[in-house]
PDB file of N, CA and C in Angstrom:
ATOM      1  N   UNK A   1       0.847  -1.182   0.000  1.00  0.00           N
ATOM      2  CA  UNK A   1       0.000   0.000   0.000  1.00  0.00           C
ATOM      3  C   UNK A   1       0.888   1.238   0.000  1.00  0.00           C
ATOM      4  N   UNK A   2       0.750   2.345  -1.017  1.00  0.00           N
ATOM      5  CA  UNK A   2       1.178   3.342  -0.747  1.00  0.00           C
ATOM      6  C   UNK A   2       1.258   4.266   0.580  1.00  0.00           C
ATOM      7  N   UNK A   3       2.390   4.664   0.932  1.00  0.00           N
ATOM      8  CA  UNK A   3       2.736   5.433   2.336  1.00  0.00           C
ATOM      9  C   UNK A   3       2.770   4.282   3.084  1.00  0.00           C
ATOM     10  N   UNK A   4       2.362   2.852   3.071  1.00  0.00           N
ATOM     11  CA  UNK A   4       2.198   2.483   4.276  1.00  0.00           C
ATOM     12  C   UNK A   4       3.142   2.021   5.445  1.00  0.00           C
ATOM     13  N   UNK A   5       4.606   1.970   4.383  1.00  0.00           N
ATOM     14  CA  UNK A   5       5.388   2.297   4.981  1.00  0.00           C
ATOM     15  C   UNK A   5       6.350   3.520   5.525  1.00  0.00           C
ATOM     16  N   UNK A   6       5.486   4.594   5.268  1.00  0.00           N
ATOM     17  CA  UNK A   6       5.900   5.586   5.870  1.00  0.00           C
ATOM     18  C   UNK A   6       5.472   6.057   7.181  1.00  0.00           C
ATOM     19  N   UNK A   7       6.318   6.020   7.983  1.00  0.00           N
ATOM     20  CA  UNK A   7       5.897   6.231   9.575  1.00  0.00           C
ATOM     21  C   UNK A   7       6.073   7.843   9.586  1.00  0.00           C
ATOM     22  N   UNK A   8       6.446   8.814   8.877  1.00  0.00           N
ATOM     23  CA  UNK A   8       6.165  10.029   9.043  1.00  0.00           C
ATOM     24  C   UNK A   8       4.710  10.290   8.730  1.00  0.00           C
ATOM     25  N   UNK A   9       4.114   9.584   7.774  1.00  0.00           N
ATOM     26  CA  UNK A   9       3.168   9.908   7.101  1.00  0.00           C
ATOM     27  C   UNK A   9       1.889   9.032   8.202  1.00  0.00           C
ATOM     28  N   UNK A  10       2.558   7.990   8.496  1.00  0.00           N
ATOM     29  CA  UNK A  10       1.423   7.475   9.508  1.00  0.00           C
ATOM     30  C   UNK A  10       0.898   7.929  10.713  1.00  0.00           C
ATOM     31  N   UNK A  11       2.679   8.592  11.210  1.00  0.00           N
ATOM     32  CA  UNK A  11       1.945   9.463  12.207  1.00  0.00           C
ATOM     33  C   UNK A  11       1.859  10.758  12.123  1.00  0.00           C
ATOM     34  N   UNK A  12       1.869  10.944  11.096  1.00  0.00           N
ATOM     35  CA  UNK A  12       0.828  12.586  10.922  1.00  0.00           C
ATOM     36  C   UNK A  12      -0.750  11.997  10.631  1.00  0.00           C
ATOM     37  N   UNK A  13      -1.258  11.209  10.044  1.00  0.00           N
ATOM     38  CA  UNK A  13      -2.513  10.705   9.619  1.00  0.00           C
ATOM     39  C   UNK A  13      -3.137  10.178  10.972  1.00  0.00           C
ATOM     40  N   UNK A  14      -2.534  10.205  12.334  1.00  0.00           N
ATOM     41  CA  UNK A  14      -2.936   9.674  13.205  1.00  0.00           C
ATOM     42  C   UNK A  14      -3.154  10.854  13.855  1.00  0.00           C
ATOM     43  N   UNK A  15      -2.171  11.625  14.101  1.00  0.00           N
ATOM     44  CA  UNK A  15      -2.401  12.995  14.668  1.00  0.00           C
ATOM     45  C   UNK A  15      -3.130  14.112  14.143  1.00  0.00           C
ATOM     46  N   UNK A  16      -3.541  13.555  12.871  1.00  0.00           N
ATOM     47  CA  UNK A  16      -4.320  14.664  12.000  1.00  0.00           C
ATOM     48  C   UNK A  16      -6.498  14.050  12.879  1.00  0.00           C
ATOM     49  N   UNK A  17      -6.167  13.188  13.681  1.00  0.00           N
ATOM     50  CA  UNK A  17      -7.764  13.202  13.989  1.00  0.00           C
ATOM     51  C   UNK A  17      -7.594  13.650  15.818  1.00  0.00           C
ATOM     52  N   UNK A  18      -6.394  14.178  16.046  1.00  0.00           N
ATOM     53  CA  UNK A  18      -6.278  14.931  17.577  1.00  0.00           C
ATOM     54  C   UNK A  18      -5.295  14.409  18.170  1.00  0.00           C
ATOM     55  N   UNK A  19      -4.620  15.188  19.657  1.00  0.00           N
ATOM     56  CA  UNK A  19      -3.680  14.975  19.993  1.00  0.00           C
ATOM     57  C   UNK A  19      -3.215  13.195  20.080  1.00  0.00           C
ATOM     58  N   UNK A  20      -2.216  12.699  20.625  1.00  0.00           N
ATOM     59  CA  UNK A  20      -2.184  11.147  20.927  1.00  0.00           C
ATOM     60  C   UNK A  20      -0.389  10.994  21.793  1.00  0.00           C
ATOM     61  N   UNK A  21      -0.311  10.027  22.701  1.00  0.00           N
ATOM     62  CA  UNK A  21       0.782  10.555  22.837  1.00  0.00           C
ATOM     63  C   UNK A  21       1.144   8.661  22.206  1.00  0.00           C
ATOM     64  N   UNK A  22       2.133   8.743  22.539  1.00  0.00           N
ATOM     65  CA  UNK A  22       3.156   7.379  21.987  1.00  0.00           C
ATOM     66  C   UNK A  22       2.478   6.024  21.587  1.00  0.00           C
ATOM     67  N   UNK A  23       1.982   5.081  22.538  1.00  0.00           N
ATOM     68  CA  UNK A  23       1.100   4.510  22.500  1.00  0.00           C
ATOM     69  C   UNK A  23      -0.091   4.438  21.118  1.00  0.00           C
ATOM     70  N   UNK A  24      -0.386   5.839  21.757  1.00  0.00           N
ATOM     71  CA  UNK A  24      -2.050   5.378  21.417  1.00  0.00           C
ATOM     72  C   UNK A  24      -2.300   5.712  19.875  1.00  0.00           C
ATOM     73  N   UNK A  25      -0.517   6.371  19.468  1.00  0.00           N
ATOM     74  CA  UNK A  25      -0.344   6.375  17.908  1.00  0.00           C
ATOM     75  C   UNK A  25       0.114   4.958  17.541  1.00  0.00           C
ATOM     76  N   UNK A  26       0.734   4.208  18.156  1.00  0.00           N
ATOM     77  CA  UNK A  26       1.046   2.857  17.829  1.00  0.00           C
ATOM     78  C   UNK A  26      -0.149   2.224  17.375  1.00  0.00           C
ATOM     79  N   UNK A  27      -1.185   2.274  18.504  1.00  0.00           N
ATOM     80  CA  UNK A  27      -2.404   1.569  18.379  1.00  0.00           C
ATOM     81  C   UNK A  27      -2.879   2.348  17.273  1.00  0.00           C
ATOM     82  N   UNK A  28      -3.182   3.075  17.161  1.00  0.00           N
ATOM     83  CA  UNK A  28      -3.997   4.011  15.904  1.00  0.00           C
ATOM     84  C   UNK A  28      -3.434   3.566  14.470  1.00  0.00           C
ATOM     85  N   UNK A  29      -2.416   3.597  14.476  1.00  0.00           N
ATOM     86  CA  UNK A  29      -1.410   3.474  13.235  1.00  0.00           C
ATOM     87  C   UNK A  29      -2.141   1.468  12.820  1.00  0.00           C
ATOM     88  N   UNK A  30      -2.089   1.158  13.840  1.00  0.00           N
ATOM     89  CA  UNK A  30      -2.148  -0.649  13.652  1.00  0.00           C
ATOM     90  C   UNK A  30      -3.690  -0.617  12.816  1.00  0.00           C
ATOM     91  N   UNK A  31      -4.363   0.437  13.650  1.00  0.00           N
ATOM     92  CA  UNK A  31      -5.831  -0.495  13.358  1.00  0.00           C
ATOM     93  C   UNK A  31      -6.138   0.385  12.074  1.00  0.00           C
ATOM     94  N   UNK A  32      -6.148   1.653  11.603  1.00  0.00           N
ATOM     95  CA  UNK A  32      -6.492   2.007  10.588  1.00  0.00           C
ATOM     96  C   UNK A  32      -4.974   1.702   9.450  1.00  0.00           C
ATOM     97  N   UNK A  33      -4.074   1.612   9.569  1.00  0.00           N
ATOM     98  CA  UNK A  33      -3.199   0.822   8.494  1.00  0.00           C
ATOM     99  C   UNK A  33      -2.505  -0.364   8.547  1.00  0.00           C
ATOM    100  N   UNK A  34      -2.879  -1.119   9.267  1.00  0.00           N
ATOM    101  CA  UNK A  34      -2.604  -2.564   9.322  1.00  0.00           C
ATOM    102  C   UNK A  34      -1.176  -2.353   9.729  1.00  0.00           C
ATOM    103  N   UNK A  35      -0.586  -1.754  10.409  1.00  0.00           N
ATOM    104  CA  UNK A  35       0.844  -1.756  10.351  1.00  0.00           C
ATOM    105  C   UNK A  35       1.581  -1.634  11.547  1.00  0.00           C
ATOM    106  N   UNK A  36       2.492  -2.127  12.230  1.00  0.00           N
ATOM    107  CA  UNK A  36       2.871  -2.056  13.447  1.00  0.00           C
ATOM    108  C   UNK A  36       4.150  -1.404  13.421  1.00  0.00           C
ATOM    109  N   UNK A  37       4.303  -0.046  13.917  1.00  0.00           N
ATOM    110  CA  UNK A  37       5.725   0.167  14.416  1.00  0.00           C
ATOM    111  C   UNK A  37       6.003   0.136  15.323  1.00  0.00           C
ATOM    112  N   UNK A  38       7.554  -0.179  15.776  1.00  0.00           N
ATOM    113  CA  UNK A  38       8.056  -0.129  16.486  1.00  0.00           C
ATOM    114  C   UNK A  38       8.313   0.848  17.282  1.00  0.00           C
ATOM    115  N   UNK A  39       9.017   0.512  18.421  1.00  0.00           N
ATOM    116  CA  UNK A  39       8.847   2.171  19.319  1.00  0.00           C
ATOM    117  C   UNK A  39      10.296   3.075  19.210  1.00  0.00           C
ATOM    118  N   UNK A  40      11.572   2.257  18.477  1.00  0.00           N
ATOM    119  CA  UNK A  40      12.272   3.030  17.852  1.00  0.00           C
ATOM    120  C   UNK A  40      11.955   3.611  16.401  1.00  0.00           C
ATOM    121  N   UNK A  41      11.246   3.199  15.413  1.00  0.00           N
ATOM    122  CA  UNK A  41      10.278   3.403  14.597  1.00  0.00           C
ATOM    123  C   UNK A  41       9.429   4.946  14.815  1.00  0.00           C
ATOM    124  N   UNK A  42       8.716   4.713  15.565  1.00  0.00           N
ATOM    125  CA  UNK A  42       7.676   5.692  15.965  1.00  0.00           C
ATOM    126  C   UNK A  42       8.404   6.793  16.612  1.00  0.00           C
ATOM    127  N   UNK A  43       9.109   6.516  17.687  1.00  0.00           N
ATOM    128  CA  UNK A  43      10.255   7.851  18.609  1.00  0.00           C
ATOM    129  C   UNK A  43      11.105   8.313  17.452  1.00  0.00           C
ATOM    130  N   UNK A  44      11.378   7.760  15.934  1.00  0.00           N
ATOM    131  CA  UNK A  44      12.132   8.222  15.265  1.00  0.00           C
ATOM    132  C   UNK A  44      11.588   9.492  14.385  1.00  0.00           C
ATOM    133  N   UNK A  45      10.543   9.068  13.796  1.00  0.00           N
ATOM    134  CA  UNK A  45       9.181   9.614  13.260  1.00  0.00           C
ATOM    135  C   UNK A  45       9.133  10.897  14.060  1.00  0.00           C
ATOM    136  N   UNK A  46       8.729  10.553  15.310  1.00  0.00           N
ATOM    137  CA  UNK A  46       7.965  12.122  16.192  1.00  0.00           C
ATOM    138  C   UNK A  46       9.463  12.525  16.243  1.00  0.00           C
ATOM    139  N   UNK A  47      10.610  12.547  16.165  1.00  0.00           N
ATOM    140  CA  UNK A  47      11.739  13.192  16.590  1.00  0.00           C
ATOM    141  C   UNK A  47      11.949  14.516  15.141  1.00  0.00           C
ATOM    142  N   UNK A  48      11.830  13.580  13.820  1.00  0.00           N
ATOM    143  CA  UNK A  48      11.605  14.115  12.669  1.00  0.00           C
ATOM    144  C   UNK A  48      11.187  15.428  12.600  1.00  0.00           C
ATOM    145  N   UNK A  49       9.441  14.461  12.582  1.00  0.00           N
ATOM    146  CA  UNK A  49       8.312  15.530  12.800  1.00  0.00           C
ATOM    147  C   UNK A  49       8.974  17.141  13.281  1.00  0.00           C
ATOM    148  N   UNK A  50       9.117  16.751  14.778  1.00  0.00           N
ATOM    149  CA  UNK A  50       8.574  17.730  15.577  1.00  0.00           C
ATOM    150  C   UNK A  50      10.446  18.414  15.044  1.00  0.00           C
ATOM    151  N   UNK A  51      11.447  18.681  14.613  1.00  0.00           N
ATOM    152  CA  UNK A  51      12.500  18.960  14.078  1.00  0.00           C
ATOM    153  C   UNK A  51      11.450  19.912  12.838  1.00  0.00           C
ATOM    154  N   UNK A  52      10.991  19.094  12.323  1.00  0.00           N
ATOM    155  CA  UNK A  52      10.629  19.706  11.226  1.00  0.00           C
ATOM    156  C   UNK A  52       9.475  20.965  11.190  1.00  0.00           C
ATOM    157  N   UNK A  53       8.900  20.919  12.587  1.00  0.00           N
ATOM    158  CA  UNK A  53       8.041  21.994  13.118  1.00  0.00           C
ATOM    159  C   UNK A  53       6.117  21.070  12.394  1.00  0.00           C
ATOM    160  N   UNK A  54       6.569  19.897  11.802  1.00  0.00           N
ATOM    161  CA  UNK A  54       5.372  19.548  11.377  1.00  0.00           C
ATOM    162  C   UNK A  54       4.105  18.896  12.507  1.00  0.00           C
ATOM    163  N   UNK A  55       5.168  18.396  13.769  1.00  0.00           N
ATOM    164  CA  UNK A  55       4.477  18.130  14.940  1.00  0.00           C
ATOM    165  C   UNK A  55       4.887  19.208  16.373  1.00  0.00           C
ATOM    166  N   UNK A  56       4.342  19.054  17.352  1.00  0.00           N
ATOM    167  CA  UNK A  56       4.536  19.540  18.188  1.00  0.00           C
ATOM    168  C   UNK A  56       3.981  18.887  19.556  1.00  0.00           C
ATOM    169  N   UNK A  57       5.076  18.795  20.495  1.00  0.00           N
ATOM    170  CA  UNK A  57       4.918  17.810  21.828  1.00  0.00           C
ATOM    171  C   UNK A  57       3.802  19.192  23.132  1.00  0.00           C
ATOM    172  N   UNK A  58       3.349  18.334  23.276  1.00  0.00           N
ATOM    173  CA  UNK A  58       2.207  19.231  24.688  1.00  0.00           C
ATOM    174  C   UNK A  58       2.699  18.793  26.041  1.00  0.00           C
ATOM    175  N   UNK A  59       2.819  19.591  27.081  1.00  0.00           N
ATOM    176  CA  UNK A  59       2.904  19.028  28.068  1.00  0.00           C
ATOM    177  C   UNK A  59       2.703  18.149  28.798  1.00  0.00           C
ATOM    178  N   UNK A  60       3.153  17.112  29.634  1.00  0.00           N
ATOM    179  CA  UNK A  60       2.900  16.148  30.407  1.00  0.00           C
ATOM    180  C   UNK A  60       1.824  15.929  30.079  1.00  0.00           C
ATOM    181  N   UNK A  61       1.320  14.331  30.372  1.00  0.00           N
ATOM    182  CA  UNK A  61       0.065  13.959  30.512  1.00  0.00           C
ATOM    183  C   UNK A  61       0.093  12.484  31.778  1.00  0.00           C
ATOM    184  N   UNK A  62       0.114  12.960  32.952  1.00  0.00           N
ATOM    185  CA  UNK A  62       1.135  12.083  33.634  1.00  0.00           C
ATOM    186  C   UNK A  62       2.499  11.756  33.393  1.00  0.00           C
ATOM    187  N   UNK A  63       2.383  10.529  33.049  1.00  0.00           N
ATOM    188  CA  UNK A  63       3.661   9.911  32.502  1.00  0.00           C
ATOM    189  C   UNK A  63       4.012   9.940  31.106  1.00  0.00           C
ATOM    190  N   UNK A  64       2.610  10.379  30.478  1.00  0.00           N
ATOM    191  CA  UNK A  64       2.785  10.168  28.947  1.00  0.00           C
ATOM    192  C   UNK A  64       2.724  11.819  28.466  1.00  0.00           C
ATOM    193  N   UNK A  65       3.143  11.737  27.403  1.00  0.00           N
ATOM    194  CA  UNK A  65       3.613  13.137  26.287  1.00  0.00           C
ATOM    195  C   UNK A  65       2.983  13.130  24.967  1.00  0.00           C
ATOM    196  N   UNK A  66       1.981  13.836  25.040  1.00  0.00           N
ATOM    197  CA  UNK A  66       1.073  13.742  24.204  1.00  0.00           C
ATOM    198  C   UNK A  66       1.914  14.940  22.610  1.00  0.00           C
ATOM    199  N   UNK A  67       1.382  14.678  21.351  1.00  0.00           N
ATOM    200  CA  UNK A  67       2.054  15.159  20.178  1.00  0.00           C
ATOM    201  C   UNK A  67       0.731  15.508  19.754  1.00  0.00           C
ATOM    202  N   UNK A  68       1.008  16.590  18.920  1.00  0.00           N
ATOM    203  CA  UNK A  68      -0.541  17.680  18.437  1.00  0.00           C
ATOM    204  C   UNK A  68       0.387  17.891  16.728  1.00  0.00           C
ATOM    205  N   UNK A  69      -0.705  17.786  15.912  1.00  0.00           N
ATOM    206  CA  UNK A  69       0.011  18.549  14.468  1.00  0.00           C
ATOM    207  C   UNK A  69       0.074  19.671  14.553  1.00  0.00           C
ATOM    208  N   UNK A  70       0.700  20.320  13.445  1.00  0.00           N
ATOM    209  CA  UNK A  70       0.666  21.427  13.461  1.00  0.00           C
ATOM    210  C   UNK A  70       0.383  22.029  12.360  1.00  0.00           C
ATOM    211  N   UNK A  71      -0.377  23.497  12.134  1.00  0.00           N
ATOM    212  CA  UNK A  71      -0.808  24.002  10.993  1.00  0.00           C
ATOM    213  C   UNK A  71       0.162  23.575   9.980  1.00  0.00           C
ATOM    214  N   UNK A  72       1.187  23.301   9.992  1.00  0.00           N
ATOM    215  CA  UNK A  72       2.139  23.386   8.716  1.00  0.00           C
ATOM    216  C   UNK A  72       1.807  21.960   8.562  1.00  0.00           C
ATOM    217  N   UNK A  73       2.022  21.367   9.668  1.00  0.00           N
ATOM    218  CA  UNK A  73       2.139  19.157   9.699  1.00  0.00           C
ATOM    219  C   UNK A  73       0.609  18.945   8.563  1.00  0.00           C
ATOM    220  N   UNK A  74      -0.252  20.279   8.845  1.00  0.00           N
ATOM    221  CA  UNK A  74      -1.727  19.567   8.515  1.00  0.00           C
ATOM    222  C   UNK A  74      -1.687  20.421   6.692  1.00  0.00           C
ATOM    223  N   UNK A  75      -0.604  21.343   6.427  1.00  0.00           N
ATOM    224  CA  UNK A  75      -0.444  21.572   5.014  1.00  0.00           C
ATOM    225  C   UNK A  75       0.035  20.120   4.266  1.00  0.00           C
ATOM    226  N   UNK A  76       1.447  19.742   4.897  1.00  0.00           N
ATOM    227  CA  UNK A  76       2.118  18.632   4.320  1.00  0.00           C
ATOM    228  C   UNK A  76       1.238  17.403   4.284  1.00  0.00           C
ATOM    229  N   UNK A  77       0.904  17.043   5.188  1.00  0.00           N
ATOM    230  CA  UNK A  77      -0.247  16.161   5.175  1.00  0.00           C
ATOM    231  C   UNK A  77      -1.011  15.920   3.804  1.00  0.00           C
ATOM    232  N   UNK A  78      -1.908  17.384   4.111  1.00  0.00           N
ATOM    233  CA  UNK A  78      -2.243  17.724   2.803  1.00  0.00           C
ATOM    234  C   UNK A  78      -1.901  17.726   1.680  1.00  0.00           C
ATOM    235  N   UNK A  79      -0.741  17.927   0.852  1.00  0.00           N
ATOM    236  CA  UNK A  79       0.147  17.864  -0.197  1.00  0.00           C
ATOM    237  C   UNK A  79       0.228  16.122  -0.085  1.00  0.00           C
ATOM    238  N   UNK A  80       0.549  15.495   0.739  1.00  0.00           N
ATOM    239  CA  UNK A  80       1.380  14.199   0.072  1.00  0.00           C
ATOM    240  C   UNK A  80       0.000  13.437   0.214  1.00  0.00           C
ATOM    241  N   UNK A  81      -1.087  13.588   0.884  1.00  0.00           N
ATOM    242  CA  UNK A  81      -1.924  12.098   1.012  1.00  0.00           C
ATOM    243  C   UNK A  81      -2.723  13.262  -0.890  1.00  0.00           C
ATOM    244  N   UNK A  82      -2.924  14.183  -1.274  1.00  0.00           N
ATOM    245  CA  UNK A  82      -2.728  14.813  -2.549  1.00  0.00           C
ATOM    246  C   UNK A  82      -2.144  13.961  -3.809  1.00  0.00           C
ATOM    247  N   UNK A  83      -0.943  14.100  -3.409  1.00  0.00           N
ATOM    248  CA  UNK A  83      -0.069  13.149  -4.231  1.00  0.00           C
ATOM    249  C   UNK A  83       0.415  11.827  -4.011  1.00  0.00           C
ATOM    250  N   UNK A  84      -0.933  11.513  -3.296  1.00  0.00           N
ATOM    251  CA  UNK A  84      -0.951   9.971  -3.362  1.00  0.00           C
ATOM    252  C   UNK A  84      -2.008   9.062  -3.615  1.00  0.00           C
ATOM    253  N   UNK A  85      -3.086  10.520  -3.492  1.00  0.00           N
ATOM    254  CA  UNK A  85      -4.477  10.264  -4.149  1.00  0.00           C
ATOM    255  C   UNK A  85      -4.516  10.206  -6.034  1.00  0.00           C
ATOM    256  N   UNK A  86      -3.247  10.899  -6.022  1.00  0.00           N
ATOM    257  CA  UNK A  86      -3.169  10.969  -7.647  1.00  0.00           C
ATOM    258  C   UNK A  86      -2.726   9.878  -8.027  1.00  0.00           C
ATOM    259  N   UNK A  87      -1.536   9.313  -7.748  1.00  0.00           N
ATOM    260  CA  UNK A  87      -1.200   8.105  -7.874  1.00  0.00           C
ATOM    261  C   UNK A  87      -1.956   6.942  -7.959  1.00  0.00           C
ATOM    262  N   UNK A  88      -2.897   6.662  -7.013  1.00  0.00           N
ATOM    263  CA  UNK A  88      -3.980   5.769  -6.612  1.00  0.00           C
ATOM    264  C   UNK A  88      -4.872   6.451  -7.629  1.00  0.00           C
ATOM    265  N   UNK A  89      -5.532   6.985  -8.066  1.00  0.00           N
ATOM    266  CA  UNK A  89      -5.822   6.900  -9.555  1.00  0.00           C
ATOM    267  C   UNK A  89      -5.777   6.841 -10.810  1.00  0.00           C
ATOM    268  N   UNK A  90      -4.527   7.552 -10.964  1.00  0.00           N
ATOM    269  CA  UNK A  90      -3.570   6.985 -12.431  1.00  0.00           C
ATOM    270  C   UNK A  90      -3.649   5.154 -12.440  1.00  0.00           C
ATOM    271  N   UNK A  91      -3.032   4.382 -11.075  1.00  0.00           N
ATOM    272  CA  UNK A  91      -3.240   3.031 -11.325  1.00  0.00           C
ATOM    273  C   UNK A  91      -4.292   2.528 -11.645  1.00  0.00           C
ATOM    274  N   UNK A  92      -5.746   3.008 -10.643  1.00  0.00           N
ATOM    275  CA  UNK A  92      -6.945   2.640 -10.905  1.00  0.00           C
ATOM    276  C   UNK A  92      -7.348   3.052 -12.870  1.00  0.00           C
ATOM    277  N   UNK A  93      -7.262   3.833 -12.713  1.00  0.00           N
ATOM    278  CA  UNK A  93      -7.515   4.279 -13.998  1.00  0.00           C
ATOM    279  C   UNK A  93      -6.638   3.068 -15.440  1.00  0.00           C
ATOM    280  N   UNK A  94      -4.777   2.888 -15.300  1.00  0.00           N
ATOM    281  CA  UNK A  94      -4.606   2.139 -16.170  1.00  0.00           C
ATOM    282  C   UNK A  94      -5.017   0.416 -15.981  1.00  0.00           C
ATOM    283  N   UNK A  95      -4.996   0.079 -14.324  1.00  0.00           N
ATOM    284  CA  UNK A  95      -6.001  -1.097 -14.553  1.00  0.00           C
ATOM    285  C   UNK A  95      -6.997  -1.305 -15.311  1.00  0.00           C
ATOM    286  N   UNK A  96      -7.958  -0.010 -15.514  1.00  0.00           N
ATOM    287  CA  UNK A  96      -9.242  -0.129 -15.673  1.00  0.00           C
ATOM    288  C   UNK A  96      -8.948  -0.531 -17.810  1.00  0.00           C
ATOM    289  N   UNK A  97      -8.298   0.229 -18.076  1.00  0.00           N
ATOM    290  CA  UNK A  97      -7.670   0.527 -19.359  1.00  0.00           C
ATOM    291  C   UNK A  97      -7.524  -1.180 -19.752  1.00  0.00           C
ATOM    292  N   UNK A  98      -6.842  -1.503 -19.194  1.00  0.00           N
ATOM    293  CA  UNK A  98      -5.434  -2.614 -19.075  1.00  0.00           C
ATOM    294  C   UNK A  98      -6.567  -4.464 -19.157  1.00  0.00           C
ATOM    295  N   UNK A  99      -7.501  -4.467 -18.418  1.00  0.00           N
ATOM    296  CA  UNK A  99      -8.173  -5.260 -18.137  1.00  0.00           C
ATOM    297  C   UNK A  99      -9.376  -5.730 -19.339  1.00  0.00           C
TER     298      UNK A  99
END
């Protein structure tokens, strides 16, 4: 599946439906893309992200550290699941051709 191995992209698509901290993007990531990362995986991802100003960490939440997108995280977002919607129809489209 396209992006689906992208853990930047997974966890912006996770954080794009509200805050989440570590965890509960793991879990999120599993059940809407079938995909399990790891927690060096995922800590690598939010390290990215939030470098890149596309995420941003919120204060404590107890023990856990919750991550919020950010207006820019929710432009890029925008642009690549864009250009990946295009993609996913060019194929659909030459299947359709092709068959």
């Amino acid at each position: 599946m396209l992006g689906a191995n992208d853990p930047n992209l997974l966890v912006l698509v996770s954080l794009a439906a509200g805050p989440r901290h570590g965890h509960a993007i793991l879990l999120d990531v599993r059940e809407f893309a079938g995909v399990r990362l790891g927690p060096g995986t995922l800590y690598g991802a939010i390290g990215r992200l939030e470098a890149d100003g596309l995420i941003e960490a919120m204060p404590l939440d107890g023990r856990r550290r919750p991550y919020r997108i950010t207006g820019e995280g929710r432009a890029a977002l925008g642009d690549r699941l864009g250009g990946l919607n295009q993609a996913v129809q060019t194929g659909l489209r030459r299947m359709e051709r092709s068959a």
